[in-house]
N, C-alpha and C. Protein backbone atom coordinates (compact mmCIF):
# COMPACT_ATOMS: atom_id res chain seq x y z
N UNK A 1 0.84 -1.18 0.00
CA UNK A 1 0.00 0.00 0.00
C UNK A 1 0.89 1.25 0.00
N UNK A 2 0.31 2.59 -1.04
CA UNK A 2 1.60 3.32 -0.78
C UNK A 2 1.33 4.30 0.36
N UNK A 3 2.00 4.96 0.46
CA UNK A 3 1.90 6.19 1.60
C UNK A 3 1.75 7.22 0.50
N UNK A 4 1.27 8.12 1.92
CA UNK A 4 0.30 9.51 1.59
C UNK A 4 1.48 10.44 2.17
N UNK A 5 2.14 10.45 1.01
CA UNK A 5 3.49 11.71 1.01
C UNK A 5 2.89 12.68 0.05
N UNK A 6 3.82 13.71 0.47
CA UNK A 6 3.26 15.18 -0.51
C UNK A 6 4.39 14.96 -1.95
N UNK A 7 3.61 14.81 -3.05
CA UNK A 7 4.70 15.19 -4.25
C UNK A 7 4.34 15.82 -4.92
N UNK A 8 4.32 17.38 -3.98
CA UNK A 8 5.02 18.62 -4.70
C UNK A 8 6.43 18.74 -4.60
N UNK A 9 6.90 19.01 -5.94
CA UNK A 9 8.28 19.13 -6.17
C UNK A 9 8.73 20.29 -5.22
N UNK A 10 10.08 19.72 -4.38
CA UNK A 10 10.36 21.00 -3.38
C UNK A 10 11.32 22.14 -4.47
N UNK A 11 12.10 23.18 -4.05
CA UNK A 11 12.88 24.14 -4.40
C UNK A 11 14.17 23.81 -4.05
N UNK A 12 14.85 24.28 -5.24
CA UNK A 12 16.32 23.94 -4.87
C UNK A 12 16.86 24.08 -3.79
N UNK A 13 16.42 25.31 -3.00
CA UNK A 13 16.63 25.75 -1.73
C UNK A 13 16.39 25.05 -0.90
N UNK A 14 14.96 24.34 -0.57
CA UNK A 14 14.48 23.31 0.16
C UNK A 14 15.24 21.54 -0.19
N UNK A 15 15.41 21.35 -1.38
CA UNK A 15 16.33 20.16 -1.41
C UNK A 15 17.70 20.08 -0.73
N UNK A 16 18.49 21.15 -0.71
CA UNK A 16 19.83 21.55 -0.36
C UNK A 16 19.69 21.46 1.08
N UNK A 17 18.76 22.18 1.85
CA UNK A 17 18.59 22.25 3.32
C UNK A 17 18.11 20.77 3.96
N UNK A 18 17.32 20.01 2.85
CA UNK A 18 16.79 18.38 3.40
C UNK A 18 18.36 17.21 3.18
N UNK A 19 19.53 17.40 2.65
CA UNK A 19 20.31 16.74 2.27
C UNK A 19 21.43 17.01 3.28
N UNK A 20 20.94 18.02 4.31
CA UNK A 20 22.15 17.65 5.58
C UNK A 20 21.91 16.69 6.58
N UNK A 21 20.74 16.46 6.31
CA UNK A 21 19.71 14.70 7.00
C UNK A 21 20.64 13.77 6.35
N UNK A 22 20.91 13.49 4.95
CA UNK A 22 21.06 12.39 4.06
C UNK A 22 22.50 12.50 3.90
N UNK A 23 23.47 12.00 4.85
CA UNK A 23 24.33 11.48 4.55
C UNK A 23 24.87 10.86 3.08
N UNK A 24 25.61 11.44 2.19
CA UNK A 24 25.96 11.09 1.32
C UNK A 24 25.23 11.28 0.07
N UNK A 25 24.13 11.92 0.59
CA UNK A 25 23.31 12.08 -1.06
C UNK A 25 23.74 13.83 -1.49
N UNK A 26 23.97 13.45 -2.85
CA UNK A 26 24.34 14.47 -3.69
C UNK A 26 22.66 15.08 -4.30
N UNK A 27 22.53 16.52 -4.43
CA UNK A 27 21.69 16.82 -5.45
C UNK A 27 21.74 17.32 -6.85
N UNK A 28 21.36 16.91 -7.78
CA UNK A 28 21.40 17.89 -9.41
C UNK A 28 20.27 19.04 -9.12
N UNK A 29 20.53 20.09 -8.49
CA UNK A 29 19.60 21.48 -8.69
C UNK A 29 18.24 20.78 -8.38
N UNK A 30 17.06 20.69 -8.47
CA UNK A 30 15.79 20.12 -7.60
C UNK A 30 15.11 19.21 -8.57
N UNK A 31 16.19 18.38 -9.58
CA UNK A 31 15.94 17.51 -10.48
C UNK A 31 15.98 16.18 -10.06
N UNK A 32 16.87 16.04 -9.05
CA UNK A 32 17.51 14.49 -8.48
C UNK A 32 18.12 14.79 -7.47
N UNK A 33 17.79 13.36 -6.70
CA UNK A 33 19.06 13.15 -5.64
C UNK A 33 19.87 11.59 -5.96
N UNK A 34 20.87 11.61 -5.79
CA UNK A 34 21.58 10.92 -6.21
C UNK A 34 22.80 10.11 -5.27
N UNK A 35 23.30 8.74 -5.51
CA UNK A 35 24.40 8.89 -4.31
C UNK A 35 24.89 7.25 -4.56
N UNK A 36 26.49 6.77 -4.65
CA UNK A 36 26.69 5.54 -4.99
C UNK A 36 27.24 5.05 -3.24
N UNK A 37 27.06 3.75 -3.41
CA UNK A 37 27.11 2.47 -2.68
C UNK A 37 28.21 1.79 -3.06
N UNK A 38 29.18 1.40 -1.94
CA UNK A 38 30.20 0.61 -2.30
C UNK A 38 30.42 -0.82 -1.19
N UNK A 39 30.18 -2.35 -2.02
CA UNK A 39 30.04 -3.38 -1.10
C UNK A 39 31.19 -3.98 -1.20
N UNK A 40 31.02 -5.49 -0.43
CA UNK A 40 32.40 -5.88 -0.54
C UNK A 40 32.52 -6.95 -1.81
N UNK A 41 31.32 -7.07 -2.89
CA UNK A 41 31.21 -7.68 -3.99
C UNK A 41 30.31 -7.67 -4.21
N UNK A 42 29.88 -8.84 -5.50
CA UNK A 42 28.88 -8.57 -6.36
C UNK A 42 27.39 -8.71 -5.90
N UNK A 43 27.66 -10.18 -4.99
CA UNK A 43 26.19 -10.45 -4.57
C UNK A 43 25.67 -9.44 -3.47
N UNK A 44 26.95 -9.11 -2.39
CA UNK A 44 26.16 -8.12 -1.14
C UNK A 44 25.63 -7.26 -2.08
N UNK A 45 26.33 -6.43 -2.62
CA UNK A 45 25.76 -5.54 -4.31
C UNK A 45 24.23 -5.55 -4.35
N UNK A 46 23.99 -6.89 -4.97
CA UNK A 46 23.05 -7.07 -5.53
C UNK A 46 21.84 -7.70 -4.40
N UNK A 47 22.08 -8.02 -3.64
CA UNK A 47 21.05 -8.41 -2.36
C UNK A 47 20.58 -6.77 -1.93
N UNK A 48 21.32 -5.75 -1.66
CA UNK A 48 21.07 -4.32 -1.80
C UNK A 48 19.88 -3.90 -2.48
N UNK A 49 20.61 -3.94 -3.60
CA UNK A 49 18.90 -3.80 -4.33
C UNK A 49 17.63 -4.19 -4.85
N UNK A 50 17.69 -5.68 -4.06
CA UNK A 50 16.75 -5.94 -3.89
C UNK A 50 15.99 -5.74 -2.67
N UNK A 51 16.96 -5.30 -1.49
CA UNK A 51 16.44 -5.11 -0.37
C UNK A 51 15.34 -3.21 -0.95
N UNK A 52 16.13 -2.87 -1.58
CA UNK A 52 15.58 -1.28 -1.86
C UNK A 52 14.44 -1.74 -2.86
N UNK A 53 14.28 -2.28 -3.50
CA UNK A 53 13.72 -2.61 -4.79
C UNK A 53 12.27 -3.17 -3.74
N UNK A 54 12.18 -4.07 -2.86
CA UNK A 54 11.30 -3.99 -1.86
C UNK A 54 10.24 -3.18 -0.91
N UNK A 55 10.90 -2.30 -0.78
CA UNK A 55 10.97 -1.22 0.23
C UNK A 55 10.28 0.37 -0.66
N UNK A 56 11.08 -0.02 -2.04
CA UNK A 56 10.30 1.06 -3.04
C UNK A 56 8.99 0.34 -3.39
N UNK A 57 8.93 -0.75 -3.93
CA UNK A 57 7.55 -1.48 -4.05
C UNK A 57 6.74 -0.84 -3.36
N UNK A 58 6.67 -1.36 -1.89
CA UNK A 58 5.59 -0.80 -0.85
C UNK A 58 5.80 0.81 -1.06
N UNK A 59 6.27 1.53 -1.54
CA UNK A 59 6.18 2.61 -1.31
C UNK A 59 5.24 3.01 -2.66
N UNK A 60 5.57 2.46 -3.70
CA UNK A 60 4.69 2.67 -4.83
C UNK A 60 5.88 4.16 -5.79
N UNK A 61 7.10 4.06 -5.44
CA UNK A 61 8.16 4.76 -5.58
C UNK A 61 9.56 4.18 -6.04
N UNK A 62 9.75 3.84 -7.31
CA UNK A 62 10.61 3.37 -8.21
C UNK A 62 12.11 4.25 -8.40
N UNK A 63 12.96 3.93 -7.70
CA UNK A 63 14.20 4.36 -7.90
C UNK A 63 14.97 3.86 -9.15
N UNK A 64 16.02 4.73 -10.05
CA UNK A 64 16.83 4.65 -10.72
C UNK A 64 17.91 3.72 -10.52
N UNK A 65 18.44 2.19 -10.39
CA UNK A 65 19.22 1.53 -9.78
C UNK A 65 20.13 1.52 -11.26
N UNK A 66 21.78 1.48 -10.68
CA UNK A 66 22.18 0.76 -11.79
C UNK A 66 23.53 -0.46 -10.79
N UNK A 67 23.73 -1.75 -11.15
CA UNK A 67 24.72 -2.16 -10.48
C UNK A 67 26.22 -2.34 -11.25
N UNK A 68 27.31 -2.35 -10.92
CA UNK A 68 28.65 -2.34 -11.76
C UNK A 68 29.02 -3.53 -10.68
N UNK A 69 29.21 -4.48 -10.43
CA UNK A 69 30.22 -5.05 -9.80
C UNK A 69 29.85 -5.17 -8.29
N UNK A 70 30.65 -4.35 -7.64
CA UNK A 70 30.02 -4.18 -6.19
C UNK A 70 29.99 -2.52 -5.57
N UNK A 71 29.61 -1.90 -6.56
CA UNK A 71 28.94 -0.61 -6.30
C UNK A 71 27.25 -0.25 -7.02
N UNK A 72 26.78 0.14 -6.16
CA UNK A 72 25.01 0.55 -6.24
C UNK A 72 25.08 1.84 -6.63
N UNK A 73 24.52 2.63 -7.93
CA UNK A 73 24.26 3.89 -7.94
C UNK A 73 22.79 4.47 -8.13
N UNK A 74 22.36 4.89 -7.03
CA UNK A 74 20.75 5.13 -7.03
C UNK A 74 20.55 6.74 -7.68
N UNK A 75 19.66 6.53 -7.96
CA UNK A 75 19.08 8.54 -8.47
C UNK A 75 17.27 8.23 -7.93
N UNK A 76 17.17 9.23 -7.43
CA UNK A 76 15.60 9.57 -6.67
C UNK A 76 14.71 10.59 -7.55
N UNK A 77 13.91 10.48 -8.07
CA UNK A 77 13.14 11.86 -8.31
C UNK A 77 11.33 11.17 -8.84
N UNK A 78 10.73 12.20 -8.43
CA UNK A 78 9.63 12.15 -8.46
C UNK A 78 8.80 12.20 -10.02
N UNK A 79 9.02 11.67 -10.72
CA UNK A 79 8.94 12.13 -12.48
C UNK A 79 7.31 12.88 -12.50
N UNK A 80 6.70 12.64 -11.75
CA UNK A 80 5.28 13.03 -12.21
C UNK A 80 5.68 14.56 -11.51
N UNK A 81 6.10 14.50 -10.53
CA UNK A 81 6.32 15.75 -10.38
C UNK A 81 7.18 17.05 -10.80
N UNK A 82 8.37 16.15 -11.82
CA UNK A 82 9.19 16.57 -12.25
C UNK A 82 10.73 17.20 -11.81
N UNK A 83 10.56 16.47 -10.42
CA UNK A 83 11.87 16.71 -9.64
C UNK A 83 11.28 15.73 -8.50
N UNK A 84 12.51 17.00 -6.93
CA UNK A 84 12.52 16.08 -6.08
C UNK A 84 11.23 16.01 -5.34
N UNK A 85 10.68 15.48 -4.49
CA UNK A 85 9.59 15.55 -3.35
C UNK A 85 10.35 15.20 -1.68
N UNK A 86 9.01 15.31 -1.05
CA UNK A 86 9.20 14.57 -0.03
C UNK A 86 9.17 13.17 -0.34
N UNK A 87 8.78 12.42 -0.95
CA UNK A 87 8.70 10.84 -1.04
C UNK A 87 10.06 10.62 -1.67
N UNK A 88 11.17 11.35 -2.40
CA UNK A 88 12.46 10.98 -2.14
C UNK A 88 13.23 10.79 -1.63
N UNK A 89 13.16 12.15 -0.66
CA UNK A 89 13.90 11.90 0.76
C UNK A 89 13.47 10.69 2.16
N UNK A 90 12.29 10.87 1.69
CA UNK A 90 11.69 9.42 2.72
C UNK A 90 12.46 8.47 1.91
N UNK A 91 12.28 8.05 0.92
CA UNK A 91 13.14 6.51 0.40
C UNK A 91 14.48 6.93 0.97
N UNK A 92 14.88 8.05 0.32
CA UNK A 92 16.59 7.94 1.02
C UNK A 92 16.88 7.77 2.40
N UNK A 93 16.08 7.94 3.10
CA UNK A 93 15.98 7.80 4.46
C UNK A 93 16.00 6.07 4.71
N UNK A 94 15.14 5.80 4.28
CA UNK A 94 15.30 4.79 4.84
C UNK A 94 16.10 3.72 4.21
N UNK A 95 16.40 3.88 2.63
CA UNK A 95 17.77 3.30 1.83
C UNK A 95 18.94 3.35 3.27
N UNK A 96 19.19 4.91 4.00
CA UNK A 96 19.68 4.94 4.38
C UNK A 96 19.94 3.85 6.04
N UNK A 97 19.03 3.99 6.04
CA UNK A 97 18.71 3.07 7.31
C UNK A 97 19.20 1.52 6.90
N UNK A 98 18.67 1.03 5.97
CA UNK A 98 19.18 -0.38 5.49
C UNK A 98 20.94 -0.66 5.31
N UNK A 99 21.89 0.73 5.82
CA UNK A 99 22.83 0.63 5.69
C UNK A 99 23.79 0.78 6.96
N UNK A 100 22.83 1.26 7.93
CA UNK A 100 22.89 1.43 9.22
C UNK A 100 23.28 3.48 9.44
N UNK A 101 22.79 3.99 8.64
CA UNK A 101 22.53 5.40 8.24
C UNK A 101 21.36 5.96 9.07
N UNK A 102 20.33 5.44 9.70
CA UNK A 102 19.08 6.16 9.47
C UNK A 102 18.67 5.95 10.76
């Protein structure tokens, strides 16, 4: 079931000020948030994103995954909204948490 997050796209201003929460996430201007993962190989790698790939499901919120080896590179953005929201930073939040971040 998804959650009842607000996705109005925030302001660059407001993305910049939500990313001192988010350890390690980078922003592109209020288009994306973005941020790579480094494991100790392929499968922890890839058990990763399926753990996120889960976690976005229930959320009804589809992240950008790509895997190389044993690094994860995620990108967040809200497409209907056309940037970031609050329902990005909630996933990163708790991405973050699955890493012992959150």
């Amino acid at each position: 079931m998804a959650e009842n997050l607000s996705d109005e796209k925030l302001s660059e201003e407001d993305v910049q000020s939500r990313l001192v929460r988010q350890p390690g996430w980078e922003a592109d201007g209020d288009q994306c948030i973005h941020r790579s993962f480094t494991f100790t190989d392929h499968i922890t790698a890839t058990g990763f994103v399926v753990r996120v790939a889960m976690v976005a499901e229930v959320m009804n919120h589809h992240p950008e995954m790509t895997i190389l080896y044993n690094r994860v590179d995620i990108t967040l953005s809200t497409h209907d909204a056309g940037g970031v929201t609050e329902l990005d930073f909630t996933l990163a939040e708790r991405i973050g948490g699955m890493i012992g971040l959150g």
